[in-house]
C-alpha atoms as a PDB file:
ATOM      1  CA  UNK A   1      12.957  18.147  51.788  1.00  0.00           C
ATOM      2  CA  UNK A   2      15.847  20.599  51.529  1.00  0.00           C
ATOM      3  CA  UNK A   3      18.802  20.168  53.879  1.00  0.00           C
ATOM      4  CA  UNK A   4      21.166  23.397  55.045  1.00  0.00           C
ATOM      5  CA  UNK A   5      24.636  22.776  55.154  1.00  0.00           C
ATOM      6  CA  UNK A   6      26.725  24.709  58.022  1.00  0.00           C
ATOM      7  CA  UNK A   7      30.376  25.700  57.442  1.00  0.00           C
ATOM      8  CA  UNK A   8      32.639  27.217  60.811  1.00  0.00           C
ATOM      9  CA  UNK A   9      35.584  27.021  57.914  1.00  0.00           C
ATOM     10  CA  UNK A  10      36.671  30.044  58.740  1.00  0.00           C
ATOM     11  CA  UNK A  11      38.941  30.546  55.433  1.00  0.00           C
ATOM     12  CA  UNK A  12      35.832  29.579  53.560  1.00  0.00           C
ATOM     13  CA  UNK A  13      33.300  32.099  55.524  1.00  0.00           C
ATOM     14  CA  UNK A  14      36.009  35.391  55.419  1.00  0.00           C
ATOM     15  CA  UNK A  15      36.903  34.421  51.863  1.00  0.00           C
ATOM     16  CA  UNK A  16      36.488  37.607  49.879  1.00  0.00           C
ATOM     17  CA  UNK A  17      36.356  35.391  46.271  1.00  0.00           C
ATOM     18  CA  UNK A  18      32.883  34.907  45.054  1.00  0.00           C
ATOM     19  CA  UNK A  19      30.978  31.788  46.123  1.00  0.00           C
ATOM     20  CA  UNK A  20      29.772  29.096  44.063  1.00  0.00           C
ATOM     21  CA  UNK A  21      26.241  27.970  44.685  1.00  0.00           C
ATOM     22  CA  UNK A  22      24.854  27.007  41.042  1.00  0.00           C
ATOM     23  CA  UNK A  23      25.832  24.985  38.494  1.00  0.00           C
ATOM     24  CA  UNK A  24      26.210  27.614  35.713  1.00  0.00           C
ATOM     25  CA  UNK A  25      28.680  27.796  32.123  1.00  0.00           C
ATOM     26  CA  UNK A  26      29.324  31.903  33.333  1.00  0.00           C
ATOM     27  CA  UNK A  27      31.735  30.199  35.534  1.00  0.00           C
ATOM     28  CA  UNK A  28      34.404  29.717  33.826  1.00  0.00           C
ATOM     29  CA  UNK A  29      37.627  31.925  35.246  1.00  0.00           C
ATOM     30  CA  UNK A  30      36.039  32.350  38.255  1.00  0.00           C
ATOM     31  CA  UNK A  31      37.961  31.535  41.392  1.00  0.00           C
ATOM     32  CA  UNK A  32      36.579  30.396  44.018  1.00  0.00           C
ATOM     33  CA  UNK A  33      37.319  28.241  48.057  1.00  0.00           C
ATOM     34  CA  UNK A  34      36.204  25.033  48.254  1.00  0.00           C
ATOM     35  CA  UNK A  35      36.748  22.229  50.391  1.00  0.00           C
ATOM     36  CA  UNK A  36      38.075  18.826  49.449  1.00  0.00           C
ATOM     37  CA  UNK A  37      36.141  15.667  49.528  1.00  0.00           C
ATOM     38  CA  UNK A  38      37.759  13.118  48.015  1.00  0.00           C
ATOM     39  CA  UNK A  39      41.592  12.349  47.084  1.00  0.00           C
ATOM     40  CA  UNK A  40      42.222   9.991  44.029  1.00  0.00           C
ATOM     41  CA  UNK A  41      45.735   9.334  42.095  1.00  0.00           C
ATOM     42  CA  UNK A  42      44.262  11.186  39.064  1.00  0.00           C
ATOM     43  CA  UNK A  43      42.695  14.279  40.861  1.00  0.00           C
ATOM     44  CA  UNK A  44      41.149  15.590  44.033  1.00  0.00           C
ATOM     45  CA  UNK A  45      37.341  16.169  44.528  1.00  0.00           C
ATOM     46  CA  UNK A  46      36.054  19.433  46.290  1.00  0.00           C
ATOM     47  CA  UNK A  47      32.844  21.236  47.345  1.00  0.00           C
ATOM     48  CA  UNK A  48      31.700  24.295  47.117  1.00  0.00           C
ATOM     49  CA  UNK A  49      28.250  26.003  48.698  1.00  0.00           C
ATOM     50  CA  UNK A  50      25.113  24.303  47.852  1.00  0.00           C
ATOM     51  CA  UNK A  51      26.330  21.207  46.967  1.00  0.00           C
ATOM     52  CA  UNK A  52      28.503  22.193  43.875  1.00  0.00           C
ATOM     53  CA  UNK A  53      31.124  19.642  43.256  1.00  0.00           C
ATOM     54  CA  UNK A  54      34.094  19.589  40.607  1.00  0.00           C
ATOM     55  CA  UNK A  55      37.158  17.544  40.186  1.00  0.00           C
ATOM     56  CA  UNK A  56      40.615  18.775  39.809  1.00  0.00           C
ATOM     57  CA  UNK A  57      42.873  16.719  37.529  1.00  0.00           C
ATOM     58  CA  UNK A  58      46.563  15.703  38.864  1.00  0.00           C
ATOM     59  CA  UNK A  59      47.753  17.744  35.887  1.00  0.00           C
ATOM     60  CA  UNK A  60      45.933  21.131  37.205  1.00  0.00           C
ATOM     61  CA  UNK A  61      47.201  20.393  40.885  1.00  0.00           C
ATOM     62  CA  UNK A  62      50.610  22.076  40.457  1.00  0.00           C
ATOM     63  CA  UNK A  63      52.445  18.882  42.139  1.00  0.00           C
ATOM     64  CA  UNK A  64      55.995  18.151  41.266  1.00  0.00           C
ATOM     65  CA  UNK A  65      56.499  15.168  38.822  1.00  0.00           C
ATOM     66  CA  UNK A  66      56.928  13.107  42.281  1.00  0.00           C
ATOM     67  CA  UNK A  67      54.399  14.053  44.306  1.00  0.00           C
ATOM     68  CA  UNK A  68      51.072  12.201  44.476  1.00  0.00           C
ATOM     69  CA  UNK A  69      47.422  13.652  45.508  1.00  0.00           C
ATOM     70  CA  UNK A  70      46.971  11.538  49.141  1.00  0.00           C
ATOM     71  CA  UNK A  71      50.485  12.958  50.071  1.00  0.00           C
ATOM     72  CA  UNK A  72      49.459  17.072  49.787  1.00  0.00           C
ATOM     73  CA  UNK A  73      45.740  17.402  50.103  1.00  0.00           C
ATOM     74  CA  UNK A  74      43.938  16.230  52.984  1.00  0.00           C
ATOM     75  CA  UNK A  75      39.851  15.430  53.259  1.00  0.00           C
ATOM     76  CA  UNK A  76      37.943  18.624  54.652  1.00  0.00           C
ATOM     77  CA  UNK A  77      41.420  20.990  53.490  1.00  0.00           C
ATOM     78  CA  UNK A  78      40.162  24.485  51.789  1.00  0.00           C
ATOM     79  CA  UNK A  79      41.489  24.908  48.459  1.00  0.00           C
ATOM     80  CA  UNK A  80      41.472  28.115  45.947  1.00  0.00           C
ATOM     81  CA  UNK A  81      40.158  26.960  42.356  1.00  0.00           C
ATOM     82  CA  UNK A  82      39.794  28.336  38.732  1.00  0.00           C
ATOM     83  CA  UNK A  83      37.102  26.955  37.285  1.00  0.00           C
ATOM     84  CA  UNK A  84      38.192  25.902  33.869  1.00  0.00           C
ATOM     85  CA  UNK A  85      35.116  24.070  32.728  1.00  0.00           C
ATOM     86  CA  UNK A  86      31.693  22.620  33.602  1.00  0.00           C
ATOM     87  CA  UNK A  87      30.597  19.344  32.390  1.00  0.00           C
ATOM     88  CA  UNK A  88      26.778  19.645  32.983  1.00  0.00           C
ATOM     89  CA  UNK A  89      25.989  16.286  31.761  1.00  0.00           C
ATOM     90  CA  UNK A  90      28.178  15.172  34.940  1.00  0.00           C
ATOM     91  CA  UNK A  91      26.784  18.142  36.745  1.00  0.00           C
ATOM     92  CA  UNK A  92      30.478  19.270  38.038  1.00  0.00           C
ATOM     93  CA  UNK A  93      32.986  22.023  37.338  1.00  0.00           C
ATOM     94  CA  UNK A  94      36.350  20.775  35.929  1.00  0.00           C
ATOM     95  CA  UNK A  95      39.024  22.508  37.851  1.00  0.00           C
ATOM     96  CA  UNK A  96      42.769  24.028  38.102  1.00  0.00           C
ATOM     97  CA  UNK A  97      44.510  24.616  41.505  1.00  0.00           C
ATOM     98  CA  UNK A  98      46.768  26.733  39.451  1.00  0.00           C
ATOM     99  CA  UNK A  99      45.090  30.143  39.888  1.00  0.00           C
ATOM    100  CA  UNK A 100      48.342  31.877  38.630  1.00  0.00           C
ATOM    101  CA  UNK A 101      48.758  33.408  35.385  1.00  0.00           C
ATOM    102  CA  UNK A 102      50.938  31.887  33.374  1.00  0.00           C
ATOM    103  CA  UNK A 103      53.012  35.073  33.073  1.00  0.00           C
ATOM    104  CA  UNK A 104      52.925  35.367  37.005  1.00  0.00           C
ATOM    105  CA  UNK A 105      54.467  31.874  37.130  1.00  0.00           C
ATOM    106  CA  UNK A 106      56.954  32.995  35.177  1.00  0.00           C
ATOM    107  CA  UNK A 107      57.834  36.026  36.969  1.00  0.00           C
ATOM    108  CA  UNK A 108      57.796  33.639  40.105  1.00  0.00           C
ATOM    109  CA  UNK A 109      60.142  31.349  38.762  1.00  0.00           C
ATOM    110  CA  UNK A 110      62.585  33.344  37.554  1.00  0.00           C
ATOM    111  CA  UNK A 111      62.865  34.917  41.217  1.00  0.00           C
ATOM    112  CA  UNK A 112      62.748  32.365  43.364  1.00  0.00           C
ATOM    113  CA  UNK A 113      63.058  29.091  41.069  1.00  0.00           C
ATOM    114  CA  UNK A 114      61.202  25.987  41.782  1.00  0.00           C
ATOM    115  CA  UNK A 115      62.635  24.722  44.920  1.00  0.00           C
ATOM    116  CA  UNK A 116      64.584  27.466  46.521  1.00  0.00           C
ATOM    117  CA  UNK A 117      65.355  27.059  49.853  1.00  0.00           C
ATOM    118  CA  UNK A 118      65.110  29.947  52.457  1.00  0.00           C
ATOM    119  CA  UNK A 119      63.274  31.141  55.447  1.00  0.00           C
ATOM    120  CA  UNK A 120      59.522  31.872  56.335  1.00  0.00           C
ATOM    121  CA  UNK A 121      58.918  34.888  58.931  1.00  0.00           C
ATOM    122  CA  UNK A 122      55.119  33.841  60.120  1.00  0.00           C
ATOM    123  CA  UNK A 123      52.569  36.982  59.659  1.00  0.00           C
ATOM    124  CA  UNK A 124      49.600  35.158  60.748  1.00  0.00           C
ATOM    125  CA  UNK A 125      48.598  31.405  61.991  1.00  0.00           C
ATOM    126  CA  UNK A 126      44.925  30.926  61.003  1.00  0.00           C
ATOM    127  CA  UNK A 127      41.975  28.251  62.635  1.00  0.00           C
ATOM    128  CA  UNK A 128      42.877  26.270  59.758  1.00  0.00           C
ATOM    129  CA  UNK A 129      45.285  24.953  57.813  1.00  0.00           C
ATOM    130  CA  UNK A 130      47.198  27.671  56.840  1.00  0.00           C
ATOM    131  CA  UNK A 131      49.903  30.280  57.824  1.00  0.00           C
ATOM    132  CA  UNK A 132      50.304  32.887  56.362  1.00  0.00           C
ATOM    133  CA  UNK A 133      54.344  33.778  56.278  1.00  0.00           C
ATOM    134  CA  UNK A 134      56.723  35.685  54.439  1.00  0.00           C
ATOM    135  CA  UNK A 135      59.268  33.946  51.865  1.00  0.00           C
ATOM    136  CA  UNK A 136      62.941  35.260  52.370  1.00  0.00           C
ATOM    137  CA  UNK A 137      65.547  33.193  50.297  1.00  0.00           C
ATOM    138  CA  UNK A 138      68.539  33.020  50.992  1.00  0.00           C
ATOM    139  CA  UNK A 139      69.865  35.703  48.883  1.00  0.00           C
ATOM    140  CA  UNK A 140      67.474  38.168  50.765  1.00  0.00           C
ATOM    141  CA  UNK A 141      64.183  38.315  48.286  1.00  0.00           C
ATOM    142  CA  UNK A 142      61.108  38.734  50.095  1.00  0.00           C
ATOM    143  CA  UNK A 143      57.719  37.381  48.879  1.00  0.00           C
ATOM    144  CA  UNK A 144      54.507  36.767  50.607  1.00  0.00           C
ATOM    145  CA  UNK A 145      53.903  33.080  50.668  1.00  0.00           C
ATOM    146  CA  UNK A 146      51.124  30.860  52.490  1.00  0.00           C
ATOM    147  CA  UNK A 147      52.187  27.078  54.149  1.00  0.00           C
ATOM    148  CA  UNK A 148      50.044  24.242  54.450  1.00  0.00           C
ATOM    149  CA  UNK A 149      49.980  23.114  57.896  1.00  0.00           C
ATOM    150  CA  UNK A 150      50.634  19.608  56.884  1.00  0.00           C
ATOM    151  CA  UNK A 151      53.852  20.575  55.076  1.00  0.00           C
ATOM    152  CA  UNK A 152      55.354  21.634  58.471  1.00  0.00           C
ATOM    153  CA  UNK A 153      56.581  18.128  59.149  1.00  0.00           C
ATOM    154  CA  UNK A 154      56.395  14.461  57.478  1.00  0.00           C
ATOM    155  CA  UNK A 155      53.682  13.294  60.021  1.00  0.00           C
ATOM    156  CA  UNK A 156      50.485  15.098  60.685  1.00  0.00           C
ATOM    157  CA  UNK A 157      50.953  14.765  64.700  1.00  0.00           C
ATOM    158  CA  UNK A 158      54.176  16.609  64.070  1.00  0.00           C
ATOM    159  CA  UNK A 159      52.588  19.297  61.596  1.00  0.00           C
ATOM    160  CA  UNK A 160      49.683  19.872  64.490  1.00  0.00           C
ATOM    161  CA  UNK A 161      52.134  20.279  66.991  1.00  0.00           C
ATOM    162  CA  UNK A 162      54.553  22.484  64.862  1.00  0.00           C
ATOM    163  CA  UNK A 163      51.707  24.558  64.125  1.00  0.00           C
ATOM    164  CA  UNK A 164      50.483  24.970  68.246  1.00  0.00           C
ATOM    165  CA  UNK A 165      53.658  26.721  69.026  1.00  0.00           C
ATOM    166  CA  UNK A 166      54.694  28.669  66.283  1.00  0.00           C
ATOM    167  CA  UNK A 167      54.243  32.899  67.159  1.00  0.00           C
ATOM    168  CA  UNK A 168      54.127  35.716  65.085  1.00  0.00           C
ATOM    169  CA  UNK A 169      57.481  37.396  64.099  1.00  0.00           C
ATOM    170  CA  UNK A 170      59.376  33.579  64.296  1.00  0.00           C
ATOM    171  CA  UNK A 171      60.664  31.922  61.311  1.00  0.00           C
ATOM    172  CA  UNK A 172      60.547  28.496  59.763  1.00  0.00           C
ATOM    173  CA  UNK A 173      63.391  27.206  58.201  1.00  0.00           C
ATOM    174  CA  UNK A 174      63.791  25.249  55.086  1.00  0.00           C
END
């Protein structure tokens, strides 16, 4: 017997990227939501619609050289992915959480630098885990930006709460 699987994610139902439902090569450089099931030291795990599953390696996760998995994904977070691959022996997509160009990384970079600090003006706090916000460093560059809602503090009580009261319009400083 065949099972339906619900989803009230809303970032997952009002995503306007095409969804993922069959294990197929024409996949490759398509981007996608999907939702994370399982956090390892090499990689995260995530799901996409009927079932589809792929693994992300550490190296396609776009942590810095100190960060680990367990400490920026959660279980159940949504996630944009470029597929990269599909190993159809293992039946899963091999993935990349890097869905920038290279050249747009670049061009990032060079603006802001890895690790700028600055201010984010919140444009919109979503059901989920996101905000969406607007970067302004310090020397007055403006670029829109998205947080997590678990890197609003260092405990996820504190990242909840953080999250409750911020309004549209306030900023978040870094």
């Amino acid at each position: 017997s065949q099972r339906v699987t619900v989803s009230l994610k809303r970032s997952l139902l009002k995503s306007e990227l095409p969804r993922i439902c069959t294990l197929d090569n024409r996949l490759q450089n398509t981007i996608s939501h999907g939702f994370v099931t399982g956090i390892e030291p090499y990689g995260i795990f995530v799901q996409f619609c009927g079932g589809v599953k792929g693994m992300a390696h550490v190296s396609e996760l776009g942590l810095l050289a100190q960060e680990v998995p367990s400490s920026c994904f959660s279980i159940g977070q949504v996630v944009k992915c470029l597929v990269i691959g599909v190993r159809n022996a293992q039946r899963q997509l091999v993935l990349s959480l890097r869905t920038q160009s290279s050249k747009e990384q670049k061009q990032l970079e060079a603006e802001f630098g890895i690790g700028t600090i600055g201010s984010a003006r919140v444009d919109k706090v979503e059901a989920g885990d996101r905000v969406e916000c607007t970067f302004v460093s310090s020397d007055g560059n403006e670029k829109e930006a998205v947080i997590n809602v678990f890197h609003l503090s260092d405990s996820l009580h504190g990242s909840k709460a953080m999250k409750d009261n911020l309004e549209i319009g306030s900023f978040v400083d870094g």
